[in-house]
Structures are given as structure tokens and as C-alpha cells.
C-alpha atoms as a PDB file:
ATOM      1  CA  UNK A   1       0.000   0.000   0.000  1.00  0.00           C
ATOM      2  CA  UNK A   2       1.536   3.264  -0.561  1.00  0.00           C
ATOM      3  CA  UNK A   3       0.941   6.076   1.716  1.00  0.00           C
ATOM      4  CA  UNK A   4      -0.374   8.817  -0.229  1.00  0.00           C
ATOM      5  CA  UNK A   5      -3.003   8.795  -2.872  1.00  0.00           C
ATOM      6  CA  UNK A   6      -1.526   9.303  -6.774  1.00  0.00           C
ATOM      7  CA  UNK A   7      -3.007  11.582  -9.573  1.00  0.00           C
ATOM      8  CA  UNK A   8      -1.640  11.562 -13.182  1.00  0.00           C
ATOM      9  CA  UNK A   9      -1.967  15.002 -14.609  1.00  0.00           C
ATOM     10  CA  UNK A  10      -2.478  15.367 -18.277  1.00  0.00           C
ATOM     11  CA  UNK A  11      -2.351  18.903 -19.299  1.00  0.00           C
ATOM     12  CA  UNK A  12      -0.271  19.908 -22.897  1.00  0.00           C
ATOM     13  CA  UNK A  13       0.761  23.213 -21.473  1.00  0.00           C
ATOM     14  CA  UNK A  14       3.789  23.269 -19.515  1.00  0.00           C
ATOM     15  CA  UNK A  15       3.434  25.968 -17.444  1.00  0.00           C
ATOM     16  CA  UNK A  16      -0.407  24.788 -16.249  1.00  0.00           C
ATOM     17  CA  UNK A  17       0.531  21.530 -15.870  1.00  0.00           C
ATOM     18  CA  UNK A  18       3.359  22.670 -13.692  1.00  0.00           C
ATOM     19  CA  UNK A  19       1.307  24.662 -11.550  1.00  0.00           C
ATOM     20  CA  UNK A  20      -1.478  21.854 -11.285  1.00  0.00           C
ATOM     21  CA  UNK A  21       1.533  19.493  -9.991  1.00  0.00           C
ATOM     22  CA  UNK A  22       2.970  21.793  -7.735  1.00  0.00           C
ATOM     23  CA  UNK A  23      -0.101  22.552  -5.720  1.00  0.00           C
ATOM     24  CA  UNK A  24      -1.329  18.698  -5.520  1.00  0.00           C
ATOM     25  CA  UNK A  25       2.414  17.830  -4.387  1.00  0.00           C
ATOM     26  CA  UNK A  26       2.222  20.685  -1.764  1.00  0.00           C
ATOM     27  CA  UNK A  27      -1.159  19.019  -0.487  1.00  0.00           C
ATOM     28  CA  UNK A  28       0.477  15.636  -0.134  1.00  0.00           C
ATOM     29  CA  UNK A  29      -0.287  13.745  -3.506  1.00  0.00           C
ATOM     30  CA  UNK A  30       2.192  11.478  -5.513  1.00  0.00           C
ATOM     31  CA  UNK A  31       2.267  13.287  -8.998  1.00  0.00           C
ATOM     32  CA  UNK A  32       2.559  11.800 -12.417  1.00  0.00           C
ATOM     33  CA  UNK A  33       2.862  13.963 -15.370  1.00  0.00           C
ATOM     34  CA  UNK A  34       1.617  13.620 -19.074  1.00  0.00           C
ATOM     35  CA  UNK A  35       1.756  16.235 -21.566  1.00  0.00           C
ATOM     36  CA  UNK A  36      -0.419  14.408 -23.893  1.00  0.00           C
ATOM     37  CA  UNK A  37      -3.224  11.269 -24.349  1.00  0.00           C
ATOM     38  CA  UNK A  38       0.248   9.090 -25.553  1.00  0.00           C
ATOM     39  CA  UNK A  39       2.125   9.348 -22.548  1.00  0.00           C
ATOM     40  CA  UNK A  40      -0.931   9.476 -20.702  1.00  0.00           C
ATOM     41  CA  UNK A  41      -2.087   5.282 -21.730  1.00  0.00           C
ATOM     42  CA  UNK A  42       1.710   4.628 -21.889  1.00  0.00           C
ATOM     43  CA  UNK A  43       1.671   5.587 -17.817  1.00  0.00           C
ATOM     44  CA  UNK A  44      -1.983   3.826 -16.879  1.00  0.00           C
ATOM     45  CA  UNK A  45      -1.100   0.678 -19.039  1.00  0.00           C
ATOM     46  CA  UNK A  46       2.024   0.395 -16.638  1.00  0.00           C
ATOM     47  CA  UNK A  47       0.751  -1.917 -13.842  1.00  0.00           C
ATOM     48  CA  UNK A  48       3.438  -0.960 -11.547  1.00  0.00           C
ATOM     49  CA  UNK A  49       2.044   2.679 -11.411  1.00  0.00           C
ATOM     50  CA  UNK A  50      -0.477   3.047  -8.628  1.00  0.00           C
ATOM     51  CA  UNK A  51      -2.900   5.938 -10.013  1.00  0.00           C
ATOM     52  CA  UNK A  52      -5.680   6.631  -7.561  1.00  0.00           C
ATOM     53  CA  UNK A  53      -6.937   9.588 -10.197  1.00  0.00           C
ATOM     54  CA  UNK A  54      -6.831  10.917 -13.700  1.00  0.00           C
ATOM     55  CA  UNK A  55      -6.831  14.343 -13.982  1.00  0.00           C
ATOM     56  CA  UNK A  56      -6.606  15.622 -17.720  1.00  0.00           C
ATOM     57  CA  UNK A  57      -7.726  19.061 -19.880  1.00  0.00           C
ATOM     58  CA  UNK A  58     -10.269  18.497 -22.349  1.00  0.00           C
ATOM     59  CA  UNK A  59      -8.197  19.642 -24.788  1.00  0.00           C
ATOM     60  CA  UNK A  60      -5.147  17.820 -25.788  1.00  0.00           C
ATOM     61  CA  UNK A  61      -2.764  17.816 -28.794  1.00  0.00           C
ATOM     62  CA  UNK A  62      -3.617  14.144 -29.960  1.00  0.00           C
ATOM     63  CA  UNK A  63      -7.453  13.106 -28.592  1.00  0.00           C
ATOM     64  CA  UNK A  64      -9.942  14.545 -26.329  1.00  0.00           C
ATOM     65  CA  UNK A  65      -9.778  14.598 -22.701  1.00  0.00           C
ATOM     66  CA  UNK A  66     -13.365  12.462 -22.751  1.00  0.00           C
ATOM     67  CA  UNK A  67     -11.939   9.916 -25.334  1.00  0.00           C
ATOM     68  CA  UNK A  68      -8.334   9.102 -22.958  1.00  0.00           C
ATOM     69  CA  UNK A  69     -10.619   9.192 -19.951  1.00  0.00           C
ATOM     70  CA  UNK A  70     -13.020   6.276 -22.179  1.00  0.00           C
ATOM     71  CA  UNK A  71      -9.544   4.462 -23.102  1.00  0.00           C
ATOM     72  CA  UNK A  72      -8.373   4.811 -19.258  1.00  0.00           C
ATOM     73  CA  UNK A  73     -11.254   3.152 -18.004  1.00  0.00           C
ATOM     74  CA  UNK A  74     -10.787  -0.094 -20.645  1.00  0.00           C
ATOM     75  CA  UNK A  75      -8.022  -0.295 -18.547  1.00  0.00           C
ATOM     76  CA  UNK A  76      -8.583   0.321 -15.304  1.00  0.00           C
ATOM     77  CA  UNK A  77     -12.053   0.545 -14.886  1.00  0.00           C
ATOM     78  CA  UNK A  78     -12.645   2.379 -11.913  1.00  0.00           C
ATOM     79  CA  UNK A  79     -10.084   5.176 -12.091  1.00  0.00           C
ATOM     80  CA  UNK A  80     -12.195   8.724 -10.908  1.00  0.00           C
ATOM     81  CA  UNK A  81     -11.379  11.161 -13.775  1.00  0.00           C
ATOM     82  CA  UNK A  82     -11.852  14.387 -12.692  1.00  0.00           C
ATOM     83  CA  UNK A  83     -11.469  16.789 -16.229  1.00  0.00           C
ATOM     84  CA  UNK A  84     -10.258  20.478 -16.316  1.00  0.00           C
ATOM     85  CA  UNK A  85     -11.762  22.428 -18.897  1.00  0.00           C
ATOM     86  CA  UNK A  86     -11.895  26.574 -19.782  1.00  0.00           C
ATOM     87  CA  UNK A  87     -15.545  25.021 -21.406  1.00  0.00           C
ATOM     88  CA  UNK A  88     -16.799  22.834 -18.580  1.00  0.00           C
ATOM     89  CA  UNK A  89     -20.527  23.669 -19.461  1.00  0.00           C
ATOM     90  CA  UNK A  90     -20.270  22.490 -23.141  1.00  0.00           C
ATOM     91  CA  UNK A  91     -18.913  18.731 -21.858  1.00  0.00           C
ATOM     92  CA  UNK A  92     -20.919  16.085 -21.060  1.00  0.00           C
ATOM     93  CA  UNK A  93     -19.344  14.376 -17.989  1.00  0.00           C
ATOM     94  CA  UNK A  94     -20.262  10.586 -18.093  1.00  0.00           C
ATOM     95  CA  UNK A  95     -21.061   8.767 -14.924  1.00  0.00           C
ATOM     96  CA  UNK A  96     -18.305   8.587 -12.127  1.00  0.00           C
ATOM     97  CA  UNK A  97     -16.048  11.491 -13.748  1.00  0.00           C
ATOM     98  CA  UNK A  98     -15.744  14.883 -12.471  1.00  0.00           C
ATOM     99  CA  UNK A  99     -15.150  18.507 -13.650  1.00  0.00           C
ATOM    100  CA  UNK A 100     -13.730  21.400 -12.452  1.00  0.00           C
ATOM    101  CA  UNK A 101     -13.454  24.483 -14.792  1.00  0.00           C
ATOM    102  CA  UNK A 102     -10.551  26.786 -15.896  1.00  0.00           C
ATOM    103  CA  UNK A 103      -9.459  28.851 -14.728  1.00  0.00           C
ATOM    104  CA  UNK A 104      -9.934  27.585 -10.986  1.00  0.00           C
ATOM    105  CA  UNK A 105      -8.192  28.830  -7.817  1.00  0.00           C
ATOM    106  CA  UNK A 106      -5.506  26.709  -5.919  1.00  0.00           C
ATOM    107  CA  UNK A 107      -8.241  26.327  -2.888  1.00  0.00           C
ATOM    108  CA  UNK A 108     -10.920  24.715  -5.694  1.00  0.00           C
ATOM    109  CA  UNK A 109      -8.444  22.252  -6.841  1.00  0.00           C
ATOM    110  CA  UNK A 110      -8.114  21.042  -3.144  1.00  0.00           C
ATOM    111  CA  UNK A 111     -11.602  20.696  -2.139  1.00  0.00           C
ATOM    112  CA  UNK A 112     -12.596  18.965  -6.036  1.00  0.00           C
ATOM    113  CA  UNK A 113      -9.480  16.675  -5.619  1.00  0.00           C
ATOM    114  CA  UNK A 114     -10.222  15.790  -2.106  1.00  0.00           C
ATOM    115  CA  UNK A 115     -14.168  14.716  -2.700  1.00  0.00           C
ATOM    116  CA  UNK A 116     -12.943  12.782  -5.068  1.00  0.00           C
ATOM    117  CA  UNK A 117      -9.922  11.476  -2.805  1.00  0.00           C
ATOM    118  CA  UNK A 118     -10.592  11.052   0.633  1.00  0.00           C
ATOM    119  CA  UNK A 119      -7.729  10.966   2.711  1.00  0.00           C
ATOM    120  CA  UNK A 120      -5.909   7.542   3.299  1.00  0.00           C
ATOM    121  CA  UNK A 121      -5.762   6.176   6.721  1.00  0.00           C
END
């Protein structure tokens, strides 16, 4: 069991992304980083990477955020995906995913990641 709960971030710009990682590794998360849907399925179809969460844009350079969150789930089925989107009203969020919409403030991020995420024991 590992002690803290893991989120892959996909997010194709840098400087977002960075930010995103920083503030989930400041509230205690493991943090794995994808700049696109690639690297992203590369990372979940690794069994040796415990990933309690999915957290990707909606918009990324080589599929959308909805379609990787579809291909996560064929492989591990019950991953949360929680997407971040400047559009979040125009997306359809299927059952069991979340959303959280751009821009959003350091102290959103915490409270949407952590409903999702309950603390571990």
C-alpha cells in the first residue's frame, strides 16, 4: 500500500501543468505527469504505477480529454477522472467522472481533488 493517494496530470501546457503538480504535491499527492493522451495510456497501461486519479484538460494535442478518460477506463475501470476544462458547461461528464473548470483557484483544486480522494488512513 503506498501512503499517499496518486493523480496523473495530463495537461499539454507546460506551465499549467506545472502549476497543477505543484499545488497537488504541496497538499500531499504522488504526482505523475503527461503532456499528452500518448504518454498518458503509456503511464496507466504500466501496472506498476499506482494511479488513484486521472486528472486531464479536455483539450489535448492528440485526442480529447473524454476519449483518454473512455480508453483509461478499458483499462482500469474504476479510475475517478476528474477533467479540467476553460468550457466545462459544453462537456458532457459521463457517470463517475468529475469537472472542475478553468481557470480555478488553488483552494478549488483542493476541495474537487479531495471529494474525489478522501484521505488515506
Amino acid at each position: 500500500m503506498h501512503a499517499a493517494n496518486s493523480i496523473l496530470v495530463v495537461e499539454d501546457d507546460n506551465i499549467v501543468r506545472m502549476l497543477i503538480v505543484d499545488v497537488l504535491e504541496e497538499l500531499d499527492y504522488t504526482v505523475f505527469e503527461a503532456a499528452d493522451a500518448e504518454a498518458a495510456l503509456a503511464q496507466l497501461s504500466d501496472d506498476g504505477n499506482m494511479i488513484d486519479l486521472l486528472m486531464t484538460d479536455q483539450g489535448l494535442p492528440d485526442m480529447k480529454g473524454i476519449d483518454l478518460a473512455k480508453a483509461a477506463r478499458k483499462l482500469r475501470p474504476t479510475l475517478p477522472v476528474l477533467f479540467a476544462s476553460g468550457y466545462a458547461e459544453t462537456i458532457e461528464v459521463p457517470e463517475g467522472m468529475h469537472m472542475i473548470g478553468k481557470p480555478f483557484s488553488i483552494d478549488q483544486l483542493r476541495d474537487k481533488v479531495k471529494g474525489i480522494l478522501p484521505p488515506k488512513e
